[in-house]
Protein backbone atom coordinates (compact mmCIF):
# COMPACT_ATOMS: atom_id res chain seq x y z
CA UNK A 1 34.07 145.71 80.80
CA UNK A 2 32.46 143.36 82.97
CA UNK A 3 35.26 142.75 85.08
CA UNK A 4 35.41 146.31 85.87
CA UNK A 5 31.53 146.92 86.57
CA UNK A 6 32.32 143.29 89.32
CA UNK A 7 34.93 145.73 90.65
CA UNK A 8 33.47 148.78 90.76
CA UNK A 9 30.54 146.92 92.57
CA UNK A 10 32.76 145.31 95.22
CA UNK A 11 34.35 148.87 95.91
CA UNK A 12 30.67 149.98 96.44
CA UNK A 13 29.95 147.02 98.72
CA UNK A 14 32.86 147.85 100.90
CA UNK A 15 32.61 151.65 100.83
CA UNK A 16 28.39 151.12 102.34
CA UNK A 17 28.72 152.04 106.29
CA UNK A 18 25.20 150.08 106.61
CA UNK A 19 27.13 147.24 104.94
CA UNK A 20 30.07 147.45 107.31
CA UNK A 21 27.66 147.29 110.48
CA UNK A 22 25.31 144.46 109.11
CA UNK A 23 28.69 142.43 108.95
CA UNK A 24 29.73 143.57 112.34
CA UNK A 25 26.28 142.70 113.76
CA UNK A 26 26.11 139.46 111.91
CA UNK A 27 29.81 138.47 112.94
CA UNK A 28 28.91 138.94 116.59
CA UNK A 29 25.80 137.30 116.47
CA UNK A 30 28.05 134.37 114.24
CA UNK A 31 29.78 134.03 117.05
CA UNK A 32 27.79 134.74 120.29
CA UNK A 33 25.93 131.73 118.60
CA UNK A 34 28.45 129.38 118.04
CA UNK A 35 29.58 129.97 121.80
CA UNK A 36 26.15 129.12 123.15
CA UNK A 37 26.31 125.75 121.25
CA UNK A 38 27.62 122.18 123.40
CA UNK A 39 30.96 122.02 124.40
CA UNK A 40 33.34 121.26 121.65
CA UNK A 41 34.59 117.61 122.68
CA UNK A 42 32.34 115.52 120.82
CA UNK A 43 33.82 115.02 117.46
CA UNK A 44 36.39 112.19 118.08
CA UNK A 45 32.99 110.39 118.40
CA UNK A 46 31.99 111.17 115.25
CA UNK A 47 35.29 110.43 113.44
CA UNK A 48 34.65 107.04 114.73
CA UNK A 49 30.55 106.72 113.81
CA UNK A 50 30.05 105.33 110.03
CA UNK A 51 26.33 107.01 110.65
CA UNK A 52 25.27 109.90 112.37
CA UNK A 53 22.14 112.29 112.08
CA UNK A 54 24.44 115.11 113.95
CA UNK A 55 27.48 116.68 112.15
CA UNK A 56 29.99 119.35 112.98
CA UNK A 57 29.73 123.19 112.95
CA UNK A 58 33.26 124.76 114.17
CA UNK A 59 34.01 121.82 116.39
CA UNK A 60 30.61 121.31 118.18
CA UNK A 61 27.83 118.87 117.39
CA UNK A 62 25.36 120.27 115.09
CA UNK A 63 21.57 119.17 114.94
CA UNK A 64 19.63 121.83 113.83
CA UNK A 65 16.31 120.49 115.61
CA UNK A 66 17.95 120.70 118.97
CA UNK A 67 20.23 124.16 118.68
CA UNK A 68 19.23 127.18 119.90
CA UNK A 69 16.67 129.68 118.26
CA UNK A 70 19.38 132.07 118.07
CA UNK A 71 21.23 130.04 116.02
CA UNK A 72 18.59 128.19 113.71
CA UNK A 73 17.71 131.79 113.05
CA UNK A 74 21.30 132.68 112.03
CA UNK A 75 21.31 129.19 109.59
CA UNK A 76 17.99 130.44 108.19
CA UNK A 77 19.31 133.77 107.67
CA UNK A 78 22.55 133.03 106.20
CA UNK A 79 20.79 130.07 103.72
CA UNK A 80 21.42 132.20 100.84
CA UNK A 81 25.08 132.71 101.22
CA UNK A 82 25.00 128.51 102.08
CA UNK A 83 23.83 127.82 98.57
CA UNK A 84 26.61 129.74 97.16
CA UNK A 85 28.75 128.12 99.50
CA UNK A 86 27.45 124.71 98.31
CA UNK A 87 29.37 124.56 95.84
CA UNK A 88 32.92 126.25 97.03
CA UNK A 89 32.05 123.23 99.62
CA UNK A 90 32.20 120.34 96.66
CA UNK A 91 35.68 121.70 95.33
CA UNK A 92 37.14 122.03 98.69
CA UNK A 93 35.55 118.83 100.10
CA UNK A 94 38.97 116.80 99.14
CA UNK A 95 40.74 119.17 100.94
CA UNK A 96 40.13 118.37 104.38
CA UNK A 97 40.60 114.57 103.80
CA UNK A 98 44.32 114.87 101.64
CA UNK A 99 45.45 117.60 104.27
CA UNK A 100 44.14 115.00 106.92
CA UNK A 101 41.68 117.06 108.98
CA UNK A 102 39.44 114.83 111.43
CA UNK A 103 36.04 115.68 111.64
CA UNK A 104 36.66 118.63 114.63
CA UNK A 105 38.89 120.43 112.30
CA UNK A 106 36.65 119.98 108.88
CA UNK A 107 33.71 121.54 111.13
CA UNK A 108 35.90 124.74 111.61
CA UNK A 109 36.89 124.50 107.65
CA UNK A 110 33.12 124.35 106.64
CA UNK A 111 32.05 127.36 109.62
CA UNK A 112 34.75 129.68 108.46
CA UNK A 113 33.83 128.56 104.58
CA UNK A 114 29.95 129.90 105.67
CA UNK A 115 31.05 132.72 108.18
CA UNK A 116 32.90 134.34 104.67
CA UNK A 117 30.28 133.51 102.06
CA UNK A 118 27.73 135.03 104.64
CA UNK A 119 29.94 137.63 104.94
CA UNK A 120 29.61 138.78 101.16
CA UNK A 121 25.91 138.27 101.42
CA UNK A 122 25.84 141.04 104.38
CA UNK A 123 28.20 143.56 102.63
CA UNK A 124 25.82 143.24 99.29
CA UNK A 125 22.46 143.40 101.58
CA UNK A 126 23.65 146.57 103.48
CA UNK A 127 24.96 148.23 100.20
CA UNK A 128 21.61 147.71 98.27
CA UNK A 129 19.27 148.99 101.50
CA UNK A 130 22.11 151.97 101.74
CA UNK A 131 21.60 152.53 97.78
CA UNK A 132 17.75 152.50 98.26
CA UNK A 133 17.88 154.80 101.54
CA UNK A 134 19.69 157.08 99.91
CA UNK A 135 17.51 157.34 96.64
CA UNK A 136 14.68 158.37 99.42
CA UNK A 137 14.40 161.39 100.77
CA UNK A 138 13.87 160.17 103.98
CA UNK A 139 16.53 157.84 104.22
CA UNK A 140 19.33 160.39 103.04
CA UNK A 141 18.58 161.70 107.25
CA UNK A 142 19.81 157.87 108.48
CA UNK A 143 22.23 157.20 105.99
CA UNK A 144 23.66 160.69 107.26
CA UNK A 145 23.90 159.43 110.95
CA UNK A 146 25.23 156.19 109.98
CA UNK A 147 28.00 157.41 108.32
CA UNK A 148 28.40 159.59 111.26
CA UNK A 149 28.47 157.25 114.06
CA UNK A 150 29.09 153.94 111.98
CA UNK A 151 32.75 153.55 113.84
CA UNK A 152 31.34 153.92 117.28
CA UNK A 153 28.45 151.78 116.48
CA UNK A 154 31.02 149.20 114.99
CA UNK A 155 33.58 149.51 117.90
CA UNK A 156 30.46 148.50 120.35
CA UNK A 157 29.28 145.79 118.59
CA UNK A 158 32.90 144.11 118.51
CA UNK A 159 33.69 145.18 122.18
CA UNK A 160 30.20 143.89 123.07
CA UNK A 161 30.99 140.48 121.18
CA UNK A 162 34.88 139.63 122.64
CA UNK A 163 32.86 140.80 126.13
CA UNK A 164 30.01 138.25 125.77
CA UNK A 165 31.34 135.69 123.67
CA UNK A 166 33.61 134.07 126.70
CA UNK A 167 31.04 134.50 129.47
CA UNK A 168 28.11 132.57 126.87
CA UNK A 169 30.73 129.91 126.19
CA UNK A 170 31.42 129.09 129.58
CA UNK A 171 28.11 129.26 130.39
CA UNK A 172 26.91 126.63 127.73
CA UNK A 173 29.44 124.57 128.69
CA UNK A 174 28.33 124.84 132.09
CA UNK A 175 25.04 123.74 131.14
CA UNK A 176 25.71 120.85 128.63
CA UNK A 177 27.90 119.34 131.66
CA UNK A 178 24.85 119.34 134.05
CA UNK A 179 22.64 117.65 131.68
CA UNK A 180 22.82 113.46 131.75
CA UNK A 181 20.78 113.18 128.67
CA UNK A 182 23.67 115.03 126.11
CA UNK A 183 26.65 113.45 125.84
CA UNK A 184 29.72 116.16 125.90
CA UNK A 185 32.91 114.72 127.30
């Protein structure tokens, strides 16, 4: 019985158009984020480094005092899919040592790890506002025009993403070259 009422509710989660575009919108900003972060040649340093106050988020440096707002936003955001993740993390942590990942690839491991726990958090957020906006009577009206126009609105989010991503990445690396103080290559 329970099983099926966890099923049922993961059908619901995935059938929500509001849920499907909060992804979309969260997977872009995921990774318009992670693009506008240092250049990603920094871990063989840390591999090295017995003690470190930075670690690595999908291959790139992490510090949360010194990232972007965009992206301390997006870690403050997602915090309640990271303390689910928490503990995925402590099973798999073995994982990246006995399949011999060096610090570069474990940062990938853990983003990915966070990008799909975050990922379940958006599809249950957009379900629940799309279950309230529909139990209002003026909701029903934007729930209507969401499921509507909730392709086109997806299909420009994702074009808008592979557009960007590239031209922020190559602009952050642009940056974090120019800059003496940050240490990149």
């Amino acid at each position: 019985m329970a099983i099926h009422s966890v099923a049922e509710f993961i059908r619901s989660c995935w059938r929500s158009r509001l849920a499907r575009v909060l992804v979309c919108i969260h997977a872009a900003w995921f990774f318009l984020a992670i693009a506008n972060m240092s250049a990603p040649s920094f871990a063989h340093f840390l591999d090295g480094v017995t003690r470190s106050s930075a670690t690595m988020f999908a291959g790139r440096p992490f510090h949360f005092h010194y990232e972007s707002t965009s992206l301390r936003l997006l870690i403050i955001v997602d915090s309640p899919s990271a303390l689910v993740e928490g503990p995925f993390g402590l099973v798999s942590y073995p994982l990246p040592k006995t399949i011999h990942f060096n610090t570069y690839l474990a940062g990938y491991f853990g983003a990915g790890l966070l990008l799909l726990t975050a990922t379940c958090q958006w599809f249950v957020i957009g379900n629940r506002v799309e279950n309230w906006l529909v139990a209002k009577h003026s909701g029903r009206w934007f729930v209507r025009m969401l499921t509507r126009y909730s392709a086109a609105i997806i299909v420009l989010i994702l074009l808008l993403a592979v557009v960007f991503v590239p031209i922020i990445n190559r602009r952050s690396q642009t940056l974090c070259f120019q800059r003496s103080a940050i240490f990149c290559r």
